[in-house]
PDB file of N, CA and C in Angstrom:
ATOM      1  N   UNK A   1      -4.896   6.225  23.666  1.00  0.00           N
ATOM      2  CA  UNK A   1      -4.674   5.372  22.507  1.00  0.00           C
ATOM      3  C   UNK A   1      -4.654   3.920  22.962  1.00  0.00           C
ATOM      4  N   UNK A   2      -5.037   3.205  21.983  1.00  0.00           N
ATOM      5  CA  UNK A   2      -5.295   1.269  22.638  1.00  0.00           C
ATOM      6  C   UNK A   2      -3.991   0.748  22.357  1.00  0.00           C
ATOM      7  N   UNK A   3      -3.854  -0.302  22.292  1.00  0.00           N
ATOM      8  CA  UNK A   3      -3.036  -1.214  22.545  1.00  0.00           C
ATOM      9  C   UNK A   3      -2.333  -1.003  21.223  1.00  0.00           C
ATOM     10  N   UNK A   4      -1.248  -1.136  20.391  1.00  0.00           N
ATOM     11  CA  UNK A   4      -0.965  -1.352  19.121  1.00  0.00           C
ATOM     12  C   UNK A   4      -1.449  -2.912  18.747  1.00  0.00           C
ATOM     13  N   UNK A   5      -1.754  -2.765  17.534  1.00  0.00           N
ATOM     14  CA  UNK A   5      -2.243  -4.261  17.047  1.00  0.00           C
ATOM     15  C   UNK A   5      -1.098  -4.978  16.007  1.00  0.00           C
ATOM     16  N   UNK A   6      -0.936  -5.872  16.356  1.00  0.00           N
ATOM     17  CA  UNK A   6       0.207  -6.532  15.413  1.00  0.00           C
ATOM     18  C   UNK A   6      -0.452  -6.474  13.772  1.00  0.00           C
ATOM     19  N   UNK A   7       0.959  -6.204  12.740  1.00  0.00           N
ATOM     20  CA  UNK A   7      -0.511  -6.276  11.636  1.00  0.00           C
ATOM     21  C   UNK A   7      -0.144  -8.039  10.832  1.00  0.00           C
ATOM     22  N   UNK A   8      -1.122  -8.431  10.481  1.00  0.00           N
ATOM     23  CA  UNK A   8      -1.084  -9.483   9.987  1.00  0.00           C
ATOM     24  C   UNK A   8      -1.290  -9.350   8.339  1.00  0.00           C
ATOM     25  N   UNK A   9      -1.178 -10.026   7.540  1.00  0.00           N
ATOM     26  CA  UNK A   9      -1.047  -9.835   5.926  1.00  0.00           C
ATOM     27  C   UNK A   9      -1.643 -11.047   5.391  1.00  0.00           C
ATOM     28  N   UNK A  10      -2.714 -11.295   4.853  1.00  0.00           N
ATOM     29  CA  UNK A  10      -3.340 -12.532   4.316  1.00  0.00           C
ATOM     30  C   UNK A  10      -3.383 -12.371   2.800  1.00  0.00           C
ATOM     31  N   UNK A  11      -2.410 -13.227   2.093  1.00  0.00           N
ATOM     32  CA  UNK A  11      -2.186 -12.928   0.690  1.00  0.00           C
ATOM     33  C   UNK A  11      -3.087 -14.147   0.166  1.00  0.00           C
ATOM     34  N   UNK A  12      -3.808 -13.712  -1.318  1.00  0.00           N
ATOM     35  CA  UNK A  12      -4.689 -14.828  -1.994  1.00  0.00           C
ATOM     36  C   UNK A  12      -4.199 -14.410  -3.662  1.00  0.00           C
ATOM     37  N   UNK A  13      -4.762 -15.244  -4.272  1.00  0.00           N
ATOM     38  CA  UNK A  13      -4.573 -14.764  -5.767  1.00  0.00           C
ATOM     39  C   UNK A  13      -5.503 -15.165  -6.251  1.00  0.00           C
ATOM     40  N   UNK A  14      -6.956 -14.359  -7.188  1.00  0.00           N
ATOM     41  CA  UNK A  14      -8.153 -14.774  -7.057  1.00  0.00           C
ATOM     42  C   UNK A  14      -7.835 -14.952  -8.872  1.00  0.00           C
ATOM     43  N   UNK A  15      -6.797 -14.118  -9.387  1.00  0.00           N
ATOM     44  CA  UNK A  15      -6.604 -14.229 -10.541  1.00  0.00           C
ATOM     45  C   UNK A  15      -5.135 -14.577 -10.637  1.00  0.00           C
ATOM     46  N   UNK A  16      -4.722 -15.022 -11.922  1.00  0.00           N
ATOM     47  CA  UNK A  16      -2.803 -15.371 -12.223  1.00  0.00           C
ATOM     48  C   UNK A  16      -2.173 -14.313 -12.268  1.00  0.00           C
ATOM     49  N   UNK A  17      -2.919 -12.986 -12.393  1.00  0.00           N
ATOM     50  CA  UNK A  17      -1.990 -11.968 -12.564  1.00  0.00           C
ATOM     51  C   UNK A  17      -2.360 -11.042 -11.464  1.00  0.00           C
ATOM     52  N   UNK A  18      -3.266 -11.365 -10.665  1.00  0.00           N
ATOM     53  CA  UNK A  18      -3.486 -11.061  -9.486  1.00  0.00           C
ATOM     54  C   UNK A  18      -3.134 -11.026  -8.009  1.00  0.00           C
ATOM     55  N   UNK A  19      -2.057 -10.072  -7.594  1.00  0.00           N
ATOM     56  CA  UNK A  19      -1.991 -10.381  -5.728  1.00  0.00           C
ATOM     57  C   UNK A  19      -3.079  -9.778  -5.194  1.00  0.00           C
ATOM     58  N   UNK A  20      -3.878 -10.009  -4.341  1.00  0.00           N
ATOM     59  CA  UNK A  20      -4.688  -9.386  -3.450  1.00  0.00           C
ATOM     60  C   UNK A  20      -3.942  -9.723  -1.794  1.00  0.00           C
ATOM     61  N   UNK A  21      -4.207  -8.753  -1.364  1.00  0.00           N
ATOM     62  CA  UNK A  21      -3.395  -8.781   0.255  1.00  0.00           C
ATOM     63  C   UNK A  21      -4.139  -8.094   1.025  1.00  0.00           C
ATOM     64  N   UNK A  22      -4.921  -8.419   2.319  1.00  0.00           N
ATOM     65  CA  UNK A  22      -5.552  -8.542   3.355  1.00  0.00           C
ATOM     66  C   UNK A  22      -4.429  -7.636   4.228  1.00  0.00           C
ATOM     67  N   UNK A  23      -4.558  -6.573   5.177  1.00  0.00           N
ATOM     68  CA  UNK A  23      -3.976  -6.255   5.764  1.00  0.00           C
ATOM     69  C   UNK A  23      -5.154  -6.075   7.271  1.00  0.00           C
ATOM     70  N   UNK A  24      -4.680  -6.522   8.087  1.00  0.00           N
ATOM     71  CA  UNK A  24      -5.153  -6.074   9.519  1.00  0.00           C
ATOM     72  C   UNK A  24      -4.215  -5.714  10.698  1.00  0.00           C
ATOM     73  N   UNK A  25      -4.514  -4.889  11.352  1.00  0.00           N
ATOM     74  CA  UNK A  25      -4.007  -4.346  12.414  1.00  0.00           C
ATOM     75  C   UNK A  25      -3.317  -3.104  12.518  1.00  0.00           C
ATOM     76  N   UNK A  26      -1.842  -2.673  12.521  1.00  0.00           N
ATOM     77  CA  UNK A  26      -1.541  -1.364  12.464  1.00  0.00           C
ATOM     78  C   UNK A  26      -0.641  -1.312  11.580  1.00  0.00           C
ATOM     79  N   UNK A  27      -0.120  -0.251  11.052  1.00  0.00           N
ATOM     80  CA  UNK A  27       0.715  -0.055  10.143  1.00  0.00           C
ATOM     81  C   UNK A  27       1.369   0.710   9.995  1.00  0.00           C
ATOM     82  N   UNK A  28       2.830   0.370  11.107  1.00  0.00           N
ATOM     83  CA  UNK A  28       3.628   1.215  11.870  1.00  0.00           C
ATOM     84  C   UNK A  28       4.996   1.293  11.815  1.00  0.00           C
ATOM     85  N   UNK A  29       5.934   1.844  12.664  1.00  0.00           N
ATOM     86  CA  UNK A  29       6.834   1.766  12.554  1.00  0.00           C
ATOM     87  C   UNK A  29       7.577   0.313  13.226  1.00  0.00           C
ATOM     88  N   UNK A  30       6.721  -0.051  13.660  1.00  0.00           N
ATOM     89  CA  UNK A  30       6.881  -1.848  14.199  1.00  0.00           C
ATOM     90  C   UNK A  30       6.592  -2.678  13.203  1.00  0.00           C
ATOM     91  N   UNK A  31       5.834  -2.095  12.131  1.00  0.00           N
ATOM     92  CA  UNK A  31       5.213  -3.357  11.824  1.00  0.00           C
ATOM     93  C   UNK A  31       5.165  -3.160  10.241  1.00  0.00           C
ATOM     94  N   UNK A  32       5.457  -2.083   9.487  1.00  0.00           N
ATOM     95  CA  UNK A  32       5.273  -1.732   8.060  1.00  0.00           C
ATOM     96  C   UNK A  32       6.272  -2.759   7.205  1.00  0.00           C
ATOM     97  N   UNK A  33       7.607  -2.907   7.825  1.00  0.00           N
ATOM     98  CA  UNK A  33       8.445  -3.678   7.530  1.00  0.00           C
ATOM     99  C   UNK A  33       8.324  -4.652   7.067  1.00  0.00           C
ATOM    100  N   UNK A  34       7.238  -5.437   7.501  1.00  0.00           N
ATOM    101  CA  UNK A  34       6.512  -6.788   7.408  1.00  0.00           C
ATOM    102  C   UNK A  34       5.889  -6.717   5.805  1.00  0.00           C
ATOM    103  N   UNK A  35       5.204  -5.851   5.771  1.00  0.00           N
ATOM    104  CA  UNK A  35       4.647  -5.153   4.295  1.00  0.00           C
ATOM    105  C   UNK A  35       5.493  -4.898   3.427  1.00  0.00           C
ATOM    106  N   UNK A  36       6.748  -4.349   3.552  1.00  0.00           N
ATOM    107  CA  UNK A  36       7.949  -4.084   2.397  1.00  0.00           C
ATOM    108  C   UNK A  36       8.140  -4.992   2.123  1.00  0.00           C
ATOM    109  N   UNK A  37       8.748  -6.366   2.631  1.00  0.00           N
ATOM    110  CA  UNK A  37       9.536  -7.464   2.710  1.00  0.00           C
ATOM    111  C   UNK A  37       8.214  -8.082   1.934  1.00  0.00           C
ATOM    112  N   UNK A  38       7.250  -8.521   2.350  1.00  0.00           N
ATOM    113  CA  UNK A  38       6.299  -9.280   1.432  1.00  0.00           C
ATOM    114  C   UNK A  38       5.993  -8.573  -0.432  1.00  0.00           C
ATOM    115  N   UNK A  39       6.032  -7.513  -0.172  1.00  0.00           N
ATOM    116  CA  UNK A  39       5.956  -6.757  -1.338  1.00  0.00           C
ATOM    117  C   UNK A  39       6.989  -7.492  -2.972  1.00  0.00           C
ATOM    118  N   UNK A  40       8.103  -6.797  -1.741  1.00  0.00           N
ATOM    119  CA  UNK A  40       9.481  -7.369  -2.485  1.00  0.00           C
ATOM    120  C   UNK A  40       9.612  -8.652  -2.654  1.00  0.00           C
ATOM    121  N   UNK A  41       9.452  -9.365  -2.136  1.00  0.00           N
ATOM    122  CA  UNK A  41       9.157 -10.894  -2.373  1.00  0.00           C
ATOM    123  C   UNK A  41       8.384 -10.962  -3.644  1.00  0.00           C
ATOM    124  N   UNK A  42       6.978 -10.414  -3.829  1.00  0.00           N
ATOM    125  CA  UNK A  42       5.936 -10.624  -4.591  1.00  0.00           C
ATOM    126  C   UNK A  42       6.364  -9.800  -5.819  1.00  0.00           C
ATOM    127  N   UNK A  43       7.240  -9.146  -5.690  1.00  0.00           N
ATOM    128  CA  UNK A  43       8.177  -8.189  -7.091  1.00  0.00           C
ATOM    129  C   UNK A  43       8.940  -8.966  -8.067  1.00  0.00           C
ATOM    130  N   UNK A  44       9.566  -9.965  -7.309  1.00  0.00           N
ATOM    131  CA  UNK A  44      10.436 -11.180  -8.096  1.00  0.00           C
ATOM    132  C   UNK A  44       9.148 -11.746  -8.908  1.00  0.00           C
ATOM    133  N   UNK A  45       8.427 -12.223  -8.943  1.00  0.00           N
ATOM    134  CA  UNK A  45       7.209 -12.794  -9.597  1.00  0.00           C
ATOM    135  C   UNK A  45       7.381 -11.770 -10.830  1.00  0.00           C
ATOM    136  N   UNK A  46       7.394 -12.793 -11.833  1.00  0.00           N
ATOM    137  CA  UNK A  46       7.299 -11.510 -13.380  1.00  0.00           C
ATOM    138  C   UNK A  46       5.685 -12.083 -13.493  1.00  0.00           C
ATOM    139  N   UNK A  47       4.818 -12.850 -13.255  1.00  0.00           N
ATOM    140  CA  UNK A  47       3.561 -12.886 -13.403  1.00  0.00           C
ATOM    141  C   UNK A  47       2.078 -12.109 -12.991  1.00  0.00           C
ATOM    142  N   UNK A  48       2.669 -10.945 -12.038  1.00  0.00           N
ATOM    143  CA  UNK A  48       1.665 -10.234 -11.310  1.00  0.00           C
ATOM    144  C   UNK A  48       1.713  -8.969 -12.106  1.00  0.00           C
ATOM    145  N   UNK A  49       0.698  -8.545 -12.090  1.00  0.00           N
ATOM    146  CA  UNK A  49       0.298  -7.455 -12.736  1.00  0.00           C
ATOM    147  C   UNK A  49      -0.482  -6.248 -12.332  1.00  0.00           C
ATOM    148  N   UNK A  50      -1.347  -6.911 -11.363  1.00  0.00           N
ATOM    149  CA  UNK A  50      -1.954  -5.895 -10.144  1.00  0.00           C
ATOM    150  C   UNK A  50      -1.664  -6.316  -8.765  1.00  0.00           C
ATOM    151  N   UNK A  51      -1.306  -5.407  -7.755  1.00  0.00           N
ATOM    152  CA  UNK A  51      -1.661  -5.545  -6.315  1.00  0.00           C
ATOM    153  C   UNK A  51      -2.642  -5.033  -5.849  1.00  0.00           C
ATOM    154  N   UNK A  52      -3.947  -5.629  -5.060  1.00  0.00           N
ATOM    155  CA  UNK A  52      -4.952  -5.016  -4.251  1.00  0.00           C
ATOM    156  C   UNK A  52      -4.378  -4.947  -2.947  1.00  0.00           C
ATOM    157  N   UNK A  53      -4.444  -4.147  -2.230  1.00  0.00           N
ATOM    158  CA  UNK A  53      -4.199  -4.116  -0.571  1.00  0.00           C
ATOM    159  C   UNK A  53      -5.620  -3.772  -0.004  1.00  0.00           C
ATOM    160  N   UNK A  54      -6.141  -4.659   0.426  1.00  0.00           N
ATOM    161  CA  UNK A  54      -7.505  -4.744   1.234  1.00  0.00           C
ATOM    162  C   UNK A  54      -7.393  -4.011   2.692  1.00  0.00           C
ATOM    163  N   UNK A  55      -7.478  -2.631   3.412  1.00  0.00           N
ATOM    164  CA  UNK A  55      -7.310  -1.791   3.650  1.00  0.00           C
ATOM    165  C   UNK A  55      -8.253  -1.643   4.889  1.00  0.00           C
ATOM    166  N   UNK A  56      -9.349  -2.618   4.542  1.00  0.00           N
ATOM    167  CA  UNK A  56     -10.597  -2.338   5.863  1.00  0.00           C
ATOM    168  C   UNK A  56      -9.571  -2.724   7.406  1.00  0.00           C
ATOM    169  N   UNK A  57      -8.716  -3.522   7.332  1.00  0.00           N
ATOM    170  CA  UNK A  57      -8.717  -3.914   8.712  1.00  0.00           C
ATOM    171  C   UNK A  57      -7.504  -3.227   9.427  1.00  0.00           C
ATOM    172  N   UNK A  58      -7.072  -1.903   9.242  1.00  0.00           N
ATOM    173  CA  UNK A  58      -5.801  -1.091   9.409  1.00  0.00           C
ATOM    174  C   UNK A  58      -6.450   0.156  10.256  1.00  0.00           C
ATOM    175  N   UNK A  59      -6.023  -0.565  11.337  1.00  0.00           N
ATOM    176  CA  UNK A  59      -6.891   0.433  12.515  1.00  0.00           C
ATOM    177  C   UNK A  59      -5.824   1.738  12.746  1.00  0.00           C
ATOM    178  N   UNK A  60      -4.771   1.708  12.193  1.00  0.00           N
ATOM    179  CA  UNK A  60      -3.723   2.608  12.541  1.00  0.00           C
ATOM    180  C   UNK A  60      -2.505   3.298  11.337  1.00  0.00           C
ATOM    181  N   UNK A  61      -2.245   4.067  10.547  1.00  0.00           N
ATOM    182  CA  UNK A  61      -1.037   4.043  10.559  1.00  0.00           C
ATOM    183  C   UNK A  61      -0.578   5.214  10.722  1.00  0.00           C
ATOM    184  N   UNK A  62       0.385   4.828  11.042  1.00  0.00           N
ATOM    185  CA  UNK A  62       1.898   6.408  11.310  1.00  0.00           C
ATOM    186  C   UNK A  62       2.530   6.654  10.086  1.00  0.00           C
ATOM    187  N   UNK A  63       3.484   7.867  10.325  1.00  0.00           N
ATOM    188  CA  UNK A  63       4.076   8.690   8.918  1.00  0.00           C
ATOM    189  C   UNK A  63       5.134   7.473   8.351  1.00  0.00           C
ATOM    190  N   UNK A  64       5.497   6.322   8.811  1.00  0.00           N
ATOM    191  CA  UNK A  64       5.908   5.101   8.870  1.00  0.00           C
ATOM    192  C   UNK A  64       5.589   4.117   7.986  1.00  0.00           C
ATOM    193  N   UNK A  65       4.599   3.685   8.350  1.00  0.00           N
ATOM    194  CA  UNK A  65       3.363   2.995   7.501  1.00  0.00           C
ATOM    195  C   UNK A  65       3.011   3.584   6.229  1.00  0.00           C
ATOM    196  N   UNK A  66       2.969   5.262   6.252  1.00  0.00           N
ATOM    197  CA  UNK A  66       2.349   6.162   5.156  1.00  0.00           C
ATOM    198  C   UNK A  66       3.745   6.082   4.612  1.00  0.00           C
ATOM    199  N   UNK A  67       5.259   5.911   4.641  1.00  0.00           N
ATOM    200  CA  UNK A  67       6.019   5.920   3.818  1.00  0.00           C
ATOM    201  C   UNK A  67       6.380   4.667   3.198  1.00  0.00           C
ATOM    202  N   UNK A  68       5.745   3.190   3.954  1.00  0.00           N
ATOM    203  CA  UNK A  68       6.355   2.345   3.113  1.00  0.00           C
ATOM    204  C   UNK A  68       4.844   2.115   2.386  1.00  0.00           C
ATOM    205  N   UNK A  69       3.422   2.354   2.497  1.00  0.00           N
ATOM    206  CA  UNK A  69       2.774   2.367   1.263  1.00  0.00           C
ATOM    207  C   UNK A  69       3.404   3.250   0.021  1.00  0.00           C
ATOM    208  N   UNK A  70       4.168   4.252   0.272  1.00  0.00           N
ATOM    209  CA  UNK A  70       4.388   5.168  -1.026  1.00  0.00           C
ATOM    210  C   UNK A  70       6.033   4.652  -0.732  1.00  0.00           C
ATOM    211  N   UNK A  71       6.742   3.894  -0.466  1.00  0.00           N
ATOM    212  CA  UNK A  71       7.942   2.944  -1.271  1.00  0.00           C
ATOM    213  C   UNK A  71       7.326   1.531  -2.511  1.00  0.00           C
ATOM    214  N   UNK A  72       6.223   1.000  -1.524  1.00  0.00           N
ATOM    215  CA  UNK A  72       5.226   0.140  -2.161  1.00  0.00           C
ATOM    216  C   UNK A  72       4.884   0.579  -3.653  1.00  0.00           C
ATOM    217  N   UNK A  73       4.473   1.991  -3.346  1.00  0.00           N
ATOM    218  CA  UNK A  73       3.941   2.704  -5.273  1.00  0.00           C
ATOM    219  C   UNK A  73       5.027   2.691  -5.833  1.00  0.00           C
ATOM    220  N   UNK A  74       5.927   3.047  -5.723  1.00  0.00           N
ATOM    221  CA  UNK A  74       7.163   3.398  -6.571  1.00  0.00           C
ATOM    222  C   UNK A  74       7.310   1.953  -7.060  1.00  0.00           C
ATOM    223  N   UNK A  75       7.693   1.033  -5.790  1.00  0.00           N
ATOM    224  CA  UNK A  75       8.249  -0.342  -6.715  1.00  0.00           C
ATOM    225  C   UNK A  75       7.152  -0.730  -7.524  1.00  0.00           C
ATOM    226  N   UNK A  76       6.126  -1.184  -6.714  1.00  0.00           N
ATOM    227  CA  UNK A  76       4.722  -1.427  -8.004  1.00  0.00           C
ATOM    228  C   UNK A  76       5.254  -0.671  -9.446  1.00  0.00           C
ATOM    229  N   UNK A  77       5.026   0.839  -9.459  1.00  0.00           N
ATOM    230  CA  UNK A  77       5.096   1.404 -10.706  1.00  0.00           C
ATOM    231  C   UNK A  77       6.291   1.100 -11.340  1.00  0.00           C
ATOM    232  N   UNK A  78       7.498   1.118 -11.067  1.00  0.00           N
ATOM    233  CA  UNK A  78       8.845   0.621 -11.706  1.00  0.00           C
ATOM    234  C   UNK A  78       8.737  -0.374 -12.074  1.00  0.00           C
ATOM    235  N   UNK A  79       8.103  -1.503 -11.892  1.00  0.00           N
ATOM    236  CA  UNK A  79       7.833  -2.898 -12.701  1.00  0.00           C
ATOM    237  C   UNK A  79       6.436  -2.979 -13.082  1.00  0.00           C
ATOM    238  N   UNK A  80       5.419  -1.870 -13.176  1.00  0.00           N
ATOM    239  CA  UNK A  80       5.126  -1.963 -14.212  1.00  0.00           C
ATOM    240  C   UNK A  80       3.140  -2.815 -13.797  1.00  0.00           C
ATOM    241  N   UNK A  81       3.063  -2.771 -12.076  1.00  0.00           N
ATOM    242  CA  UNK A  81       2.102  -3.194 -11.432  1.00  0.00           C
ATOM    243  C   UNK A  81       1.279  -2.481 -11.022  1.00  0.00           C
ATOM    244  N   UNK A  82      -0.021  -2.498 -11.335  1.00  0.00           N
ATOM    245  CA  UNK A  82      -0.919  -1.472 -10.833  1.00  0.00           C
ATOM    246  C   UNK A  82      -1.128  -2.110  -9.326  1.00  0.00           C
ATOM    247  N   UNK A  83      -1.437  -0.542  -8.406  1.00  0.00           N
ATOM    248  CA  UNK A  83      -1.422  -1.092  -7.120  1.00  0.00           C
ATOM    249  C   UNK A  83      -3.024   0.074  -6.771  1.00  0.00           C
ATOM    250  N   UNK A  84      -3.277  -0.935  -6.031  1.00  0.00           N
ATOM    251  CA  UNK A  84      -5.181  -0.610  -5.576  1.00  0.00           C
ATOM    252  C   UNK A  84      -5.131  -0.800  -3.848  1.00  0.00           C
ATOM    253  N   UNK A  85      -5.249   0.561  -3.327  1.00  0.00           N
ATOM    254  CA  UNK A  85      -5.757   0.892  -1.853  1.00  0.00           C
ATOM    255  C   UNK A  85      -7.522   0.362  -1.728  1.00  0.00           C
ATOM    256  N   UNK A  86      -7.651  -0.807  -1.433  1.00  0.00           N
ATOM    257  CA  UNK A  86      -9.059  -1.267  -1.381  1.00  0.00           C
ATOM    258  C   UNK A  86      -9.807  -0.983  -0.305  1.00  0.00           C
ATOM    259  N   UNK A  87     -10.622  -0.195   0.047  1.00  0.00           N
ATOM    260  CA  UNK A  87     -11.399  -0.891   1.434  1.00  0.00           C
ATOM    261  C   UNK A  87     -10.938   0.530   2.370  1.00  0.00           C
ATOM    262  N   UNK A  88     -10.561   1.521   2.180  1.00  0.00           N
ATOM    263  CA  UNK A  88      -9.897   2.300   2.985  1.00  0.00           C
ATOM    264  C   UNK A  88     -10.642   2.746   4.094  1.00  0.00           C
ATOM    265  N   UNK A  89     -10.110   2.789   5.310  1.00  0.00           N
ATOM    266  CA  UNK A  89     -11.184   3.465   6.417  1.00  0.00           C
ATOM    267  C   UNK A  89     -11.011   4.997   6.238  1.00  0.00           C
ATOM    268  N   UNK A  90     -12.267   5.346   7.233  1.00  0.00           N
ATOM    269  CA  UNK A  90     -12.006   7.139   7.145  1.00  0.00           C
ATOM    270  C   UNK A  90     -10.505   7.815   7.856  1.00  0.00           C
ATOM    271  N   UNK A  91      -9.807   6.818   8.225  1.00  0.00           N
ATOM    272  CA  UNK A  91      -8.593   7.474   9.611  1.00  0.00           C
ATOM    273  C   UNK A  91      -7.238   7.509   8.292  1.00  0.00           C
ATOM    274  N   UNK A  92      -7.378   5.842   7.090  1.00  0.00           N
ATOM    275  CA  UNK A  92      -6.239   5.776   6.033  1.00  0.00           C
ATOM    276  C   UNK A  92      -6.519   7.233   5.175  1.00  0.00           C
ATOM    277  N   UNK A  93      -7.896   7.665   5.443  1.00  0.00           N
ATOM    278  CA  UNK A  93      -8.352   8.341   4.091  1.00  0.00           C
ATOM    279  C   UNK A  93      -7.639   9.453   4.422  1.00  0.00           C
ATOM    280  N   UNK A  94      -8.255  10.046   5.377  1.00  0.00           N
ATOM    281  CA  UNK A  94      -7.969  11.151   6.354  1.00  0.00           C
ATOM    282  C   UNK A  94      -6.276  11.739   5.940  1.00  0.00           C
ATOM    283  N   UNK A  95      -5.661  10.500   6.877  1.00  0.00           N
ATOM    284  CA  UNK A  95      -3.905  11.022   6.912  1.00  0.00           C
ATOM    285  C   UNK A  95      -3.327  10.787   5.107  1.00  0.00           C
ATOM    286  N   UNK A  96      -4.360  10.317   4.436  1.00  0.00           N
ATOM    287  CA  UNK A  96      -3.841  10.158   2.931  1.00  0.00           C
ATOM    288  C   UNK A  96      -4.361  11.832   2.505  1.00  0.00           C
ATOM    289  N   UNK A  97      -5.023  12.446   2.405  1.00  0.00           N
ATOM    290  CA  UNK A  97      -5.623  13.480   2.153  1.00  0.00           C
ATOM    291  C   UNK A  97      -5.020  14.786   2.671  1.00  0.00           C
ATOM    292  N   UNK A  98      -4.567  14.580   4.306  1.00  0.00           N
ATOM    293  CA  UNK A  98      -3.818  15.811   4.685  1.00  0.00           C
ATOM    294  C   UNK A  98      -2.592  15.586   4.682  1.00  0.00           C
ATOM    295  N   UNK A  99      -1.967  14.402   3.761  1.00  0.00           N
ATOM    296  CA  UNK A  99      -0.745  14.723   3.654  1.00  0.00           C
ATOM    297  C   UNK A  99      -0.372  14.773   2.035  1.00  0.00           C
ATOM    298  N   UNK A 100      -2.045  14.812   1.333  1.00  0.00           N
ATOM    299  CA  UNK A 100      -1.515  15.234  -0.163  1.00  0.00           C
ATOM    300  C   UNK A 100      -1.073  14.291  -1.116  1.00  0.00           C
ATOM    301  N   UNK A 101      -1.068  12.823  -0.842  1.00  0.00           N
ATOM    302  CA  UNK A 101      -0.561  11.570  -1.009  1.00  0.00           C
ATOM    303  C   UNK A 101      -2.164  10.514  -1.588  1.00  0.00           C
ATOM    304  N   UNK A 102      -3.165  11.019  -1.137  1.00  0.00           N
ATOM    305  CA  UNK A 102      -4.545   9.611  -2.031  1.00  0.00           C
ATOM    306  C   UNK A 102      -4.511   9.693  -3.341  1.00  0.00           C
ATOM    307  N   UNK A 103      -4.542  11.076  -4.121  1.00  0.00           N
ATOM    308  CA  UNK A 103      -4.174  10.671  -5.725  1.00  0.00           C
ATOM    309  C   UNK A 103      -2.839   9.934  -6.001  1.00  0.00           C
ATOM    310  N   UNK A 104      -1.871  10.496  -4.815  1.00  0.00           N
ATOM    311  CA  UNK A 104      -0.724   9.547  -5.826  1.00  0.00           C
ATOM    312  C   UNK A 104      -0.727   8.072  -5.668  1.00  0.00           C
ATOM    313  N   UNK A 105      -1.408   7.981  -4.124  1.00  0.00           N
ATOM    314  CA  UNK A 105      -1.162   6.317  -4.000  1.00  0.00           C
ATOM    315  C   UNK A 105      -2.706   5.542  -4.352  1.00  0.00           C
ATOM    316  N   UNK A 106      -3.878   5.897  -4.653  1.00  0.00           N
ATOM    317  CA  UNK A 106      -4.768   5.501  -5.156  1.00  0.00           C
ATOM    318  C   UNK A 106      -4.651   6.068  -7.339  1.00  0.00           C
ATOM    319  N   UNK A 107      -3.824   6.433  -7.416  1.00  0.00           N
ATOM    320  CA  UNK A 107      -3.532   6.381  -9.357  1.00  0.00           C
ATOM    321  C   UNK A 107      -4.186   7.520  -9.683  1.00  0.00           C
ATOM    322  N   UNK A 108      -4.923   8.201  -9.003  1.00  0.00           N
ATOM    323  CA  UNK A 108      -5.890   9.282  -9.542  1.00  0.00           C
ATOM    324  C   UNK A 108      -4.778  10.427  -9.799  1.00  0.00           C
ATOM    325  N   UNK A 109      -4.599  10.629 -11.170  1.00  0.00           N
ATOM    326  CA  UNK A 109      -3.226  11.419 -11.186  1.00  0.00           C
ATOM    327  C   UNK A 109      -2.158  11.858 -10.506  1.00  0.00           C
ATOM    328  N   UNK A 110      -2.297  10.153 -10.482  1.00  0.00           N
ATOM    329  CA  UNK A 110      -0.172   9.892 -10.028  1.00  0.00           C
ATOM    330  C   UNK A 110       0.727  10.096 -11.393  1.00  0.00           C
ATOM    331  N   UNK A 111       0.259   9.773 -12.065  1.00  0.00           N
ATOM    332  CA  UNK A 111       1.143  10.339 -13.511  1.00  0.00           C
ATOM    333  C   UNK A 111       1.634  11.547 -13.724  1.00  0.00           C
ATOM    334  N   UNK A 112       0.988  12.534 -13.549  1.00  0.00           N
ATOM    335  CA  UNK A 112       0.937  13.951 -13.814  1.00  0.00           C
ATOM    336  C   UNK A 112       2.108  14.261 -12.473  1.00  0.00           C
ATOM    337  N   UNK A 113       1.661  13.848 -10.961  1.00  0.00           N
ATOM    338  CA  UNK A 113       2.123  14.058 -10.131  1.00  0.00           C
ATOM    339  C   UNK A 113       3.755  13.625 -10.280  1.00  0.00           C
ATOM    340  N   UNK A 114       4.210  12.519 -10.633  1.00  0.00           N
ATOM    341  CA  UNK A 114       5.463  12.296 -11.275  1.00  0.00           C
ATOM    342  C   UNK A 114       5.998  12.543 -11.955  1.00  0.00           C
ATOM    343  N   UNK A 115       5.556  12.797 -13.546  1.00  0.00           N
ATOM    344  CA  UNK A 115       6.049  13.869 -14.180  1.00  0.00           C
ATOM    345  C   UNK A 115       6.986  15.104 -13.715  1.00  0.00           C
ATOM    346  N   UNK A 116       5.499  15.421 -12.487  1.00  0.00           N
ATOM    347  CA  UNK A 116       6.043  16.960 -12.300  1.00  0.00           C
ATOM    348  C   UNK A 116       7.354  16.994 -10.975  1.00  0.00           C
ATOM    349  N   UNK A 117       7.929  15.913 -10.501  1.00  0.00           N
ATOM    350  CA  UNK A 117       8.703  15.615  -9.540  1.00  0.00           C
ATOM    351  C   UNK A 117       9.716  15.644 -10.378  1.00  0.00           C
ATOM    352  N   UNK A 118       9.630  14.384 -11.153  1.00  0.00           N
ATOM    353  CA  UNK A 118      10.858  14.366 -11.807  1.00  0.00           C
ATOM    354  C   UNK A 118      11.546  15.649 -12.772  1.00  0.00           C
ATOM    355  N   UNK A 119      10.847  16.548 -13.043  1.00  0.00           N
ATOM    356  CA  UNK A 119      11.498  17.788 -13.242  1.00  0.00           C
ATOM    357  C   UNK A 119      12.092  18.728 -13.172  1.00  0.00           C
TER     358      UNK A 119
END
């Protein structure tokens, strides 16, 4: 395995109700933290309405990383923000798929999937 890569977060807003966020490097138990904390920051904002997470440059993540993207959905959905996995490589797709988690955190019946939790 290589080196871990620090991950870096490049936030833009191409629209007013728009966050888009650039993620590169890994997305770990070192480094996911970095991602919650910006999140939550960007939650206080009553003006956003979607989050994109631009996804190409995430050479890594652990069951770590895979839990604070799905803390990420929850808060998104509790206020009411659509949130978009953009750009995904085959390795995000992969550990999203065998752990049963790309419909809920890409929207493709996350509804249904909650429903049936909360029951």
């Amino acid at each position: 395995m290589s080196d871990p890569r620090e991950l870096s977060l490049t936030w833009t807003s191409p629209q007013p109700d728009v966050a888009y966020v650039t993620l590169a490097g890994d997305l770990d138990y070192d480094s996911a933290d970095a991602l919650a904390t910006a999140v939550n920051g960007m939650l206080e904002s009553d003006s956003v309405r979607e989050l994109r997470l631009d996804c190409a440059g995430v050479q890594y993540c652990d069951s770590y990383g895979l839990s604070t993207l799905l803390m990420v959905r929850r808060r998104t959905a509790e206020a009411g923000i659509a949130l978009h996995l953009d750009n995904r490589g085959p390795a995000l797709d992969r550990l999203l798929r065998v752990t049963n988690t790309l419909e809920h955190l890409t929207g493709r019946g996350a509804r249904a999937r909650e429903e049936q939790f909360d029951s």
